[in-house]
PDB file of N, CA and C in Angstrom:
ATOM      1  N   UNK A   1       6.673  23.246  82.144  1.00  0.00           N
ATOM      2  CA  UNK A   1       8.077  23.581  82.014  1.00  0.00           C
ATOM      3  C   UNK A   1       8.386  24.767  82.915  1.00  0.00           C
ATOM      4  N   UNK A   2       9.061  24.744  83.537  1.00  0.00           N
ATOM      5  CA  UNK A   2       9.789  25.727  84.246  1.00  0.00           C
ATOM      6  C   UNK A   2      10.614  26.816  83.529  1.00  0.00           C
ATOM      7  N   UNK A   3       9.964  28.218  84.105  1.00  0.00           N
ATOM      8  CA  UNK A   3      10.707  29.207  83.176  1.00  0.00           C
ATOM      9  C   UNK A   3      12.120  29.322  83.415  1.00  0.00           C
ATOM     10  N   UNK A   4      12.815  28.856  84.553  1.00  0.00           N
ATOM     11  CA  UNK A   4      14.172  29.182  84.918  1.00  0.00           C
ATOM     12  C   UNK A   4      15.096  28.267  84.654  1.00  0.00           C
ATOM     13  N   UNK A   5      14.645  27.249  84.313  1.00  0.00           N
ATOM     14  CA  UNK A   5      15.184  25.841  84.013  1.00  0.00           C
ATOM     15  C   UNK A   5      15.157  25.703  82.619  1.00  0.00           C
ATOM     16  N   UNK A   6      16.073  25.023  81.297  1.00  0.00           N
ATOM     17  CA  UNK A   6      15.779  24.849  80.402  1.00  0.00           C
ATOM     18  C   UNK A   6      15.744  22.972  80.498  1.00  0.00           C
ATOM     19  N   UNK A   7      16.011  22.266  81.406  1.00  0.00           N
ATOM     20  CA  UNK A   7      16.022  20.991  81.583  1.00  0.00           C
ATOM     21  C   UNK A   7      15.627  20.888  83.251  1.00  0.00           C
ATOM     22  N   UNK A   8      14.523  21.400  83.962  1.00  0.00           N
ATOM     23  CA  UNK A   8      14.190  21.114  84.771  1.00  0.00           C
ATOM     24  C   UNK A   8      14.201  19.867  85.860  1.00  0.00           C
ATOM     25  N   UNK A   9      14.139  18.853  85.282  1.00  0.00           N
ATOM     26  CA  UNK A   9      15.085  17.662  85.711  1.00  0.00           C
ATOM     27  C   UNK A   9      15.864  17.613  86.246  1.00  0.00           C
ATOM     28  N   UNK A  10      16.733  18.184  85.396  1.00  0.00           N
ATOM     29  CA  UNK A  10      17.946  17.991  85.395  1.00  0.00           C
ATOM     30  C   UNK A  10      18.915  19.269  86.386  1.00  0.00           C
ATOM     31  N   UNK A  11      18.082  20.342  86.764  1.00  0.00           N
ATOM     32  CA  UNK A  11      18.360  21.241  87.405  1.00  0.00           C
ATOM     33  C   UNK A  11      19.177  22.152  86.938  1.00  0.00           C
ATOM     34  N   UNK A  12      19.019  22.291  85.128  1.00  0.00           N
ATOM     35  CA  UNK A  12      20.433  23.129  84.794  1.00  0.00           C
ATOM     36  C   UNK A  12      19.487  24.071  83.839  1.00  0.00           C
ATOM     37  N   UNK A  13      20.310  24.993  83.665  1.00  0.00           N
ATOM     38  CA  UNK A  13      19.523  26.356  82.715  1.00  0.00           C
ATOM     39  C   UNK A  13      20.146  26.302  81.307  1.00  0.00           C
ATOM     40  N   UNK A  14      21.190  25.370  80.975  1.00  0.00           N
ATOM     41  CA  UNK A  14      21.693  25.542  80.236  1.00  0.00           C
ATOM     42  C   UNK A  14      21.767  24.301  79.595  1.00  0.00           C
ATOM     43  N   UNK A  15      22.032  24.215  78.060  1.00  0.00           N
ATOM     44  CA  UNK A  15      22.042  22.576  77.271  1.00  0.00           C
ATOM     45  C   UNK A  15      22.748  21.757  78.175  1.00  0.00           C
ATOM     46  N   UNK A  16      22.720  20.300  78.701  1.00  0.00           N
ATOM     47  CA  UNK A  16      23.514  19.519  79.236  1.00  0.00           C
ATOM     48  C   UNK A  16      24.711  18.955  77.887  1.00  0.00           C
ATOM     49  N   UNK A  17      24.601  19.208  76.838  1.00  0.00           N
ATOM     50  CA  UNK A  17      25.152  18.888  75.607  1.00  0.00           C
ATOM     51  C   UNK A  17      26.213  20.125  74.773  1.00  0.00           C
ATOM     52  N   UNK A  18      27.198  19.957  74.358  1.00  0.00           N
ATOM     53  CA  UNK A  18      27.510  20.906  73.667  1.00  0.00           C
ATOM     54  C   UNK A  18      28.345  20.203  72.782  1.00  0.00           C
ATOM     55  N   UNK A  19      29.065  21.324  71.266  1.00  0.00           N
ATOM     56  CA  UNK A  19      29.921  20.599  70.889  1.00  0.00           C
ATOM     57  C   UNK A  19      31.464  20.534  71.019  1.00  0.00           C
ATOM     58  N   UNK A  20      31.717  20.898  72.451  1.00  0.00           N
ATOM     59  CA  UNK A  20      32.821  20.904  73.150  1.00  0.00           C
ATOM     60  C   UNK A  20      32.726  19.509  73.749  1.00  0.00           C
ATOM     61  N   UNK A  21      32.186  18.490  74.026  1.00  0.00           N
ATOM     62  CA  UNK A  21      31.639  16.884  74.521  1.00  0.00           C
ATOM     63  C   UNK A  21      30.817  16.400  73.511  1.00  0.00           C
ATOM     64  N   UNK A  22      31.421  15.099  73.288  1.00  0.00           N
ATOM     65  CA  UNK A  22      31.182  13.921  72.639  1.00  0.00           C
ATOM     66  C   UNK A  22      30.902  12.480  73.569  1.00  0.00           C
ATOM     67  N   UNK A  23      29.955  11.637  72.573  1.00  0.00           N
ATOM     68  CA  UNK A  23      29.993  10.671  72.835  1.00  0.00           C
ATOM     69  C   UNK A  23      30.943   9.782  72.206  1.00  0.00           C
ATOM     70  N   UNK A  24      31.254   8.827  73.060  1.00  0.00           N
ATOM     71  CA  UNK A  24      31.960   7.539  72.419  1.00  0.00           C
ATOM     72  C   UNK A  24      32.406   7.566  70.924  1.00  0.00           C
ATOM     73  N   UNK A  25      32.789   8.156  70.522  1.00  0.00           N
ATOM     74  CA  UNK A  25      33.282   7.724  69.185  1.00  0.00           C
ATOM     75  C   UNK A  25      32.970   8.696  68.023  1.00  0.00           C
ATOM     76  N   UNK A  26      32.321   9.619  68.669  1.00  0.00           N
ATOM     77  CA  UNK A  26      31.468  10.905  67.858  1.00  0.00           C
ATOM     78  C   UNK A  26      32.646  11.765  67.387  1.00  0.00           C
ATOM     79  N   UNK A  27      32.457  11.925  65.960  1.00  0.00           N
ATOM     80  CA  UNK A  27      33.667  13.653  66.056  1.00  0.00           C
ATOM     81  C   UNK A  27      33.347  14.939  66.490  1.00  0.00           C
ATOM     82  N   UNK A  28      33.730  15.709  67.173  1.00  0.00           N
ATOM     83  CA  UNK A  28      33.122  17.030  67.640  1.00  0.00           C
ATOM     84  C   UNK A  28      33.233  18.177  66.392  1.00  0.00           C
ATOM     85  N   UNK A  29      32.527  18.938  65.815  1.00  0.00           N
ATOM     86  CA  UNK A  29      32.553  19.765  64.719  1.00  0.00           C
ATOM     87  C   UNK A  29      31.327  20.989  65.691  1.00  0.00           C
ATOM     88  N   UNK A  30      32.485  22.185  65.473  1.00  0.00           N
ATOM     89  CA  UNK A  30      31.471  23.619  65.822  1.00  0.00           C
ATOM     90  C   UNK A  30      30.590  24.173  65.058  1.00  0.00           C
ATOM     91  N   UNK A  31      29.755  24.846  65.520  1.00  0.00           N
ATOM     92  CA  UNK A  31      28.161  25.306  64.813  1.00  0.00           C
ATOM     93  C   UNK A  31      29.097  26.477  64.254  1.00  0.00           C
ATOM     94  N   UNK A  32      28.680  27.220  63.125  1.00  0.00           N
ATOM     95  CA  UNK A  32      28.766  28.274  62.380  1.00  0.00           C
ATOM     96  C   UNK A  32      28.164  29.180  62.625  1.00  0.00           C
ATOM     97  N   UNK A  33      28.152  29.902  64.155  1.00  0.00           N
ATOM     98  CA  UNK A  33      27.177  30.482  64.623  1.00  0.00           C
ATOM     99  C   UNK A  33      26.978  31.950  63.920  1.00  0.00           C
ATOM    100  N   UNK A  34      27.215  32.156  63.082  1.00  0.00           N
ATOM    101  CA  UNK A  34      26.712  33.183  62.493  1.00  0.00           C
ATOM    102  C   UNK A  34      25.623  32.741  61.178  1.00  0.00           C
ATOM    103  N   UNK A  35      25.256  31.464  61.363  1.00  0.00           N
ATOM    104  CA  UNK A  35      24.032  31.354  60.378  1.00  0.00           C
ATOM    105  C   UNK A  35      23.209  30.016  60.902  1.00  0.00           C
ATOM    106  N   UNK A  36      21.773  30.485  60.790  1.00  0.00           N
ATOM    107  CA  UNK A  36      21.046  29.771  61.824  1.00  0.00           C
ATOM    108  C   UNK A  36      19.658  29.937  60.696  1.00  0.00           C
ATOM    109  N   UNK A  37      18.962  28.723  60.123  1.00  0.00           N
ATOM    110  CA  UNK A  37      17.855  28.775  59.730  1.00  0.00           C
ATOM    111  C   UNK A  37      16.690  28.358  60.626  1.00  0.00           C
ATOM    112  N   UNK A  38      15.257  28.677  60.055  1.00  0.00           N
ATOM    113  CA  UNK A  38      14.520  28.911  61.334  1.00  0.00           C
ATOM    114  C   UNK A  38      13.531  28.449  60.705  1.00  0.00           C
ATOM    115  N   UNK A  39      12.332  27.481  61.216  1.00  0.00           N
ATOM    116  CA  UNK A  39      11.190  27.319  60.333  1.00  0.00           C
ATOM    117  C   UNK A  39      10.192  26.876  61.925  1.00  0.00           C
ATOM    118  N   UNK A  40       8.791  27.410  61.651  1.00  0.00           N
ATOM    119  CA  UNK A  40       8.379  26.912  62.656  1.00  0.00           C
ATOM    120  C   UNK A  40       6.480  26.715  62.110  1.00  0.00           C
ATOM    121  N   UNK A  41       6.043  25.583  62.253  1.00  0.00           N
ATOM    122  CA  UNK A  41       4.470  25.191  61.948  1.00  0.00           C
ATOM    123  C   UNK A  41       3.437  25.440  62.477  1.00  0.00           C
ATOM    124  N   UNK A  42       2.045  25.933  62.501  1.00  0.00           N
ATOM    125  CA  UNK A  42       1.208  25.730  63.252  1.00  0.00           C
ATOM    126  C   UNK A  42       0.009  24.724  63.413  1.00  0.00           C
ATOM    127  N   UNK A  43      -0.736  24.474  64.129  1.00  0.00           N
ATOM    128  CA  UNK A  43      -1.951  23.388  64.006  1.00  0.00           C
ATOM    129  C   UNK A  43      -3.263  24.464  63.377  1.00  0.00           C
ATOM    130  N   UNK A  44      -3.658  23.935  62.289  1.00  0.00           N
ATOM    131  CA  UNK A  44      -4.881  24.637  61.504  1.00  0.00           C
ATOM    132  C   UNK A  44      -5.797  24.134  61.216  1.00  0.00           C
ATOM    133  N   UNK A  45      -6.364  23.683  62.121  1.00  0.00           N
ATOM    134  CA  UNK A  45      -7.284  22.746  61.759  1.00  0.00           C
ATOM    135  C   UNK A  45      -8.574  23.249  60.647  1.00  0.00           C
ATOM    136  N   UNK A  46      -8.953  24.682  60.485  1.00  0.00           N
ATOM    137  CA  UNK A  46      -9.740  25.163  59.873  1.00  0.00           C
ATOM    138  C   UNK A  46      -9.059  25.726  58.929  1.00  0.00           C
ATOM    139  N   UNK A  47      -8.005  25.108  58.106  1.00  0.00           N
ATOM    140  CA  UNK A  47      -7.263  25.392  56.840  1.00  0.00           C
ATOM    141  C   UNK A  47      -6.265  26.260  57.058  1.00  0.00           C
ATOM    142  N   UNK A  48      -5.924  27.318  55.991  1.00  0.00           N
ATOM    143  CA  UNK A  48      -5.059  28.539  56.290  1.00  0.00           C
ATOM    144  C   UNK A  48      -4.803  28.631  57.494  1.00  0.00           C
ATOM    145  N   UNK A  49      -3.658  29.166  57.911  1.00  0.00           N
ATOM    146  CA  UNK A  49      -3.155  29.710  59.679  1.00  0.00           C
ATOM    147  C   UNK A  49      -3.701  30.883  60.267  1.00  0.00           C
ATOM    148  N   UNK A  50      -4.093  30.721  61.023  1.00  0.00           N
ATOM    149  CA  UNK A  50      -4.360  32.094  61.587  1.00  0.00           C
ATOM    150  C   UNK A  50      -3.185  32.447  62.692  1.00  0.00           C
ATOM    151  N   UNK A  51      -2.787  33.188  62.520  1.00  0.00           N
ATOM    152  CA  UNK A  51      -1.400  33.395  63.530  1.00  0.00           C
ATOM    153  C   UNK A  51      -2.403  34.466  65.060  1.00  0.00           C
ATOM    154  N   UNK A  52      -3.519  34.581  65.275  1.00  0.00           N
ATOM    155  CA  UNK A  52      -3.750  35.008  66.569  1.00  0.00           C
ATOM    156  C   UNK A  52      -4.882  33.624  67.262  1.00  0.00           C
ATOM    157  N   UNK A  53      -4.954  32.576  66.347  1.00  0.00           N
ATOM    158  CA  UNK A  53      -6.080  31.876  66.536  1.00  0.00           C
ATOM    159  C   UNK A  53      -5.368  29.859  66.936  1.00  0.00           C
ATOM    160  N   UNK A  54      -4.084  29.691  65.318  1.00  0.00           N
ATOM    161  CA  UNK A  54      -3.557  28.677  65.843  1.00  0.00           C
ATOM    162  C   UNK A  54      -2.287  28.605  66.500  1.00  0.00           C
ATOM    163  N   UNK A  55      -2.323  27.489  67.281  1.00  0.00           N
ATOM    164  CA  UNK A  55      -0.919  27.686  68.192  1.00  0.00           C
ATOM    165  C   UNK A  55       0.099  26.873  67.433  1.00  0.00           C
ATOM    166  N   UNK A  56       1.532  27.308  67.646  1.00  0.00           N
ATOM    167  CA  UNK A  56       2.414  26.903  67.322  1.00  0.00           C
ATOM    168  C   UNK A  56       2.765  25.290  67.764  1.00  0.00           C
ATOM    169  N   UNK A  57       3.382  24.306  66.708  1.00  0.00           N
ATOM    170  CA  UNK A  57       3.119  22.936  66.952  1.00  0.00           C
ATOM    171  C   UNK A  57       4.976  22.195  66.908  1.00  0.00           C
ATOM    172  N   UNK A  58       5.424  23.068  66.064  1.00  0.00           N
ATOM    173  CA  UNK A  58       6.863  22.754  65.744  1.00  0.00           C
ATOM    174  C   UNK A  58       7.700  23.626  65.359  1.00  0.00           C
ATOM    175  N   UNK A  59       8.723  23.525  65.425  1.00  0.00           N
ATOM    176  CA  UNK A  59      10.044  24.432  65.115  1.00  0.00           C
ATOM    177  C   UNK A  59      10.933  23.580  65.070  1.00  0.00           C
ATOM    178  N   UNK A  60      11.849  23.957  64.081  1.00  0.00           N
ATOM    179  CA  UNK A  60      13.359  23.537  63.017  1.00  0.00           C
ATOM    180  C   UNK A  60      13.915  24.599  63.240  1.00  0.00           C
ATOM    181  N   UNK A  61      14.923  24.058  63.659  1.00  0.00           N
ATOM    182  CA  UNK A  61      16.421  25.156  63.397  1.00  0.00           C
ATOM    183  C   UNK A  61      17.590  24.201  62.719  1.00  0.00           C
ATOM    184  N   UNK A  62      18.374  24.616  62.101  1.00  0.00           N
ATOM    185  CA  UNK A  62      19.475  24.058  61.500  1.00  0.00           C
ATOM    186  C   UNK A  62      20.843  25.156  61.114  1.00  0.00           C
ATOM    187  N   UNK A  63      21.766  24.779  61.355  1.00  0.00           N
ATOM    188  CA  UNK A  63      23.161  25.242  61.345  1.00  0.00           C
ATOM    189  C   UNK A  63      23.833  24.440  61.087  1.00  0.00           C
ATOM    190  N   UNK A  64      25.053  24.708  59.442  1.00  0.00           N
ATOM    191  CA  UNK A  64      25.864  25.142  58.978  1.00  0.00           C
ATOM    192  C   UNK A  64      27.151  24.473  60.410  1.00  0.00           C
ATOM    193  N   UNK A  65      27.899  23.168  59.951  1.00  0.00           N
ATOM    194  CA  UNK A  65      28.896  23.311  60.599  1.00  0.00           C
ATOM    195  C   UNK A  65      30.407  23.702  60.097  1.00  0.00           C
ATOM    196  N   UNK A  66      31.071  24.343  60.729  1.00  0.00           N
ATOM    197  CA  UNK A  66      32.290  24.868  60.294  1.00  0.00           C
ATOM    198  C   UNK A  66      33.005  24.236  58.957  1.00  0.00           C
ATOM    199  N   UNK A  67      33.075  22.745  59.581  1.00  0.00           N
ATOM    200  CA  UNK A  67      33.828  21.939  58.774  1.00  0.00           C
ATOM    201  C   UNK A  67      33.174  21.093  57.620  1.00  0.00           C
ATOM    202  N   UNK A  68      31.723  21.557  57.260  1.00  0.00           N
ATOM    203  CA  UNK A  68      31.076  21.071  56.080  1.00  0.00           C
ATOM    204  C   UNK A  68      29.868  20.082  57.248  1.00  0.00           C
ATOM    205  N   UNK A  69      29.369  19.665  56.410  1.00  0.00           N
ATOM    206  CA  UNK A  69      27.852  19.439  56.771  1.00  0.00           C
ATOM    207  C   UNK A  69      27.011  20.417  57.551  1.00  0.00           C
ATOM    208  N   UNK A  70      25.425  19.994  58.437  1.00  0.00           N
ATOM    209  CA  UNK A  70      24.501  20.341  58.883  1.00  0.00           C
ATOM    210  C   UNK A  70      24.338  20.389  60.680  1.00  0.00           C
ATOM    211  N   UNK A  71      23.809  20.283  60.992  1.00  0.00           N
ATOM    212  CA  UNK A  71      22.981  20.057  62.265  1.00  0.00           C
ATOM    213  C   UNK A  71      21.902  20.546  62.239  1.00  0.00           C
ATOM    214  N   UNK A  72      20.767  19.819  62.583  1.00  0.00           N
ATOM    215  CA  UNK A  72      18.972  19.986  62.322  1.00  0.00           C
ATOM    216  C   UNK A  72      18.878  19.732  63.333  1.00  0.00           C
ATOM    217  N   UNK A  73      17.565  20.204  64.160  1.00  0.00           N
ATOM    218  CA  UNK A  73      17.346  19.919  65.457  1.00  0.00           C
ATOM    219  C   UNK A  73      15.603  20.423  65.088  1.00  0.00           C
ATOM    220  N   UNK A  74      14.494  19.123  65.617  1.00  0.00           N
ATOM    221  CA  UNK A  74      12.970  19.737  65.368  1.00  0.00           C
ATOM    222  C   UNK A  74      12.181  19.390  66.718  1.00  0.00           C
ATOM    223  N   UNK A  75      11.300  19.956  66.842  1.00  0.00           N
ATOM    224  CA  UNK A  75      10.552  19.359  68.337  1.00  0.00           C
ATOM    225  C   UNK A  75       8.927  19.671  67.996  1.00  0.00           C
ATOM    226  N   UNK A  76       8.665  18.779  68.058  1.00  0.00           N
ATOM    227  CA  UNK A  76       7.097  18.505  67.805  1.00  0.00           C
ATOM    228  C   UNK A  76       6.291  18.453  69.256  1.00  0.00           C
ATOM    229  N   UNK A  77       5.306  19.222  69.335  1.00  0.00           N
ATOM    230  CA  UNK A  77       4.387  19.160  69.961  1.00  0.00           C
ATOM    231  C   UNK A  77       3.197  19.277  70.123  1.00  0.00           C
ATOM    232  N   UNK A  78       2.299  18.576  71.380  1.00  0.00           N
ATOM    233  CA  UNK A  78       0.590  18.936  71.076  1.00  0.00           C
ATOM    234  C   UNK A  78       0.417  20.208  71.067  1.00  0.00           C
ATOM    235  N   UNK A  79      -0.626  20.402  70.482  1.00  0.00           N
ATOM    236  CA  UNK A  79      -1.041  21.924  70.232  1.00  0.00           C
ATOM    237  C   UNK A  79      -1.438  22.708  72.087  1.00  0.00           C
ATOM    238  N   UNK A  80      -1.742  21.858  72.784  1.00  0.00           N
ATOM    239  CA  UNK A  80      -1.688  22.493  73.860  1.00  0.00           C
ATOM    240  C   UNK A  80      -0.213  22.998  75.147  1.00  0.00           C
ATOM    241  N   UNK A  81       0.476  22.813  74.085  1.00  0.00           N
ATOM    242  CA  UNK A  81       2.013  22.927  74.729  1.00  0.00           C
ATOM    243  C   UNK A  81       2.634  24.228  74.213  1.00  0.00           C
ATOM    244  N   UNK A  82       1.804  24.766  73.253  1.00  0.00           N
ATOM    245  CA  UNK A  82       2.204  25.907  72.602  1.00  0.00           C
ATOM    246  C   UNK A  82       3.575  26.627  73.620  1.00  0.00           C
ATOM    247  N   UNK A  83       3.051  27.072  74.648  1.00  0.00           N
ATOM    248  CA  UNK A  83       4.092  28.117  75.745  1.00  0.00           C
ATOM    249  C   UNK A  83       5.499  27.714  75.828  1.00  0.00           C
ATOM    250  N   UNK A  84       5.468  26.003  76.189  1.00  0.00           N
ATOM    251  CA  UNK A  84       6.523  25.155  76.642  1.00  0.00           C
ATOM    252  C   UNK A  84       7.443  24.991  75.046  1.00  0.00           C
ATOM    253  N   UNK A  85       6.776  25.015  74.239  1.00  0.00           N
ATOM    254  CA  UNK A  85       7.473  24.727  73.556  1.00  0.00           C
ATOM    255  C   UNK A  85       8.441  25.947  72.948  1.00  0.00           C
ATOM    256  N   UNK A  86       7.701  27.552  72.625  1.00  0.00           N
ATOM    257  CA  UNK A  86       7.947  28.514  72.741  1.00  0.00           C
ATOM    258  C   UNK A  86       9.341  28.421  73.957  1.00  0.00           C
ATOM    259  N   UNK A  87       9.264  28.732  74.867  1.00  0.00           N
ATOM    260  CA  UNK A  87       9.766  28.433  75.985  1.00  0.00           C
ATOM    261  C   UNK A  87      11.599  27.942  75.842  1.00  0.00           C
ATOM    262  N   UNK A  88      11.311  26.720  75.206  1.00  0.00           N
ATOM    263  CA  UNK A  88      12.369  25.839  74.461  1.00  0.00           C
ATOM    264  C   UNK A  88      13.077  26.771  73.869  1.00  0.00           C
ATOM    265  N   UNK A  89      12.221  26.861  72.976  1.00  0.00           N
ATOM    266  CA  UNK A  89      12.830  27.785  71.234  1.00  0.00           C
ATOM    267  C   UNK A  89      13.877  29.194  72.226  1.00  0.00           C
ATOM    268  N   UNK A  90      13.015  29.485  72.840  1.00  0.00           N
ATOM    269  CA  UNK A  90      13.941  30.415  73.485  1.00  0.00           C
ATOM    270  C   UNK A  90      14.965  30.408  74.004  1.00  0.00           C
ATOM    271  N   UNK A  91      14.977  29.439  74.740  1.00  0.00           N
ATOM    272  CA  UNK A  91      16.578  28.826  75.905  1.00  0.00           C
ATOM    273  C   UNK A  91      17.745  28.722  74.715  1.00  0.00           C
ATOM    274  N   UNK A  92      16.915  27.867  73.429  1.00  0.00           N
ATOM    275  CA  UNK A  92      17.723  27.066  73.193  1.00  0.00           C
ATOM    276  C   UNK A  92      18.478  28.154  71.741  1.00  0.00           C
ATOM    277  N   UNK A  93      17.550  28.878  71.573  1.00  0.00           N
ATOM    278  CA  UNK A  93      18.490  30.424  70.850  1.00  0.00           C
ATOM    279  C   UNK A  93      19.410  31.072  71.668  1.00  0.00           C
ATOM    280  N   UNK A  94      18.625  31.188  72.931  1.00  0.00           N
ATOM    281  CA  UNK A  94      19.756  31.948  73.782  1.00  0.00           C
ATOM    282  C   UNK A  94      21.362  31.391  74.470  1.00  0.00           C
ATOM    283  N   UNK A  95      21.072  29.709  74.232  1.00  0.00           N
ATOM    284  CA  UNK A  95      21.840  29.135  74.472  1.00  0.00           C
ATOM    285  C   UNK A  95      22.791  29.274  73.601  1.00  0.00           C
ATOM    286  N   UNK A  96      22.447  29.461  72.246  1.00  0.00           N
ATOM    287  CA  UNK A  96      23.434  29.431  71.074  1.00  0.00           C
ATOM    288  C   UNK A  96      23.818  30.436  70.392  1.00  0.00           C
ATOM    289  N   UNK A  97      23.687  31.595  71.602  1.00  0.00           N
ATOM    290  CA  UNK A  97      23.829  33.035  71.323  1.00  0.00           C
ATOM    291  C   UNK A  97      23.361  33.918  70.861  1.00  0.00           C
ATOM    292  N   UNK A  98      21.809  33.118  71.081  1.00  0.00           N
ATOM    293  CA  UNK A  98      20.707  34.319  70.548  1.00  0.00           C
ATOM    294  C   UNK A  98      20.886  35.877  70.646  1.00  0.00           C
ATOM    295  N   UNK A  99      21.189  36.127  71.301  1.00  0.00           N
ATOM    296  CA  UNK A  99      21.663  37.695  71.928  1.00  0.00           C
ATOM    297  C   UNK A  99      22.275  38.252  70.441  1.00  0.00           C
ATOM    298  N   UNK A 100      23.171  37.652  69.755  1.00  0.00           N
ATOM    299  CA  UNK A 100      23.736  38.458  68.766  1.00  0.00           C
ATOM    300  C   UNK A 100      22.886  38.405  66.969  1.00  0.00           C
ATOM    301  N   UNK A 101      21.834  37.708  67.866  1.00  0.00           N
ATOM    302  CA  UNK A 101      21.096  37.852  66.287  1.00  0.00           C
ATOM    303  C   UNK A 101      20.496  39.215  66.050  1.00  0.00           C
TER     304      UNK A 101
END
């Protein structure tokens, strides 16, 4: 993954998605950006976590939309992706205004 890129592909630093654009038939509803839950897993293969030993495997975030319901968003990965996935988690806070947490 490219550190400057959050969609490298795609050549953009920023979500290609927001909820200012919809698809076909979708209703658009804004995030509640002042509340953001956070959960993230590690691979343990030798039981308990060791947080300097296993690497991070997944992360959940979910937000609260304005107008009632959720949005969940999870990304699973091999344990050797730890960075990239980190990486993600980052863009994709900062994308959603991480700065003011």
């Amino acid at each position: 993954m490219d550190d400057k890129s959050l969609f490298p592909a795609l050549g953009i630093g920023r979500l290609p998605m927001s909820t200012s654009t919809s698809f076909e038939g979708a209703v658009v509803r804004e995030l509640d950006r002042g509340l953001f839950a956070f959960d993230i897993e590690t691979f343990s293969p030798k039981g308990f976590p060791s947080q300097t030993e296993d690497p991070i495997v997944n992360f959940s975030l979910v937000s609260p939309l304005t107008e009632g319901g959720v949005v969940a968003l999870s990304a699973i990965v091999k344990p050797n992706f730890e960075r990239e996935l980190l990486l993600l988690l980052y863009k994709l806070l900062s994308n959603l205004g991480g700065d003011a947490f």
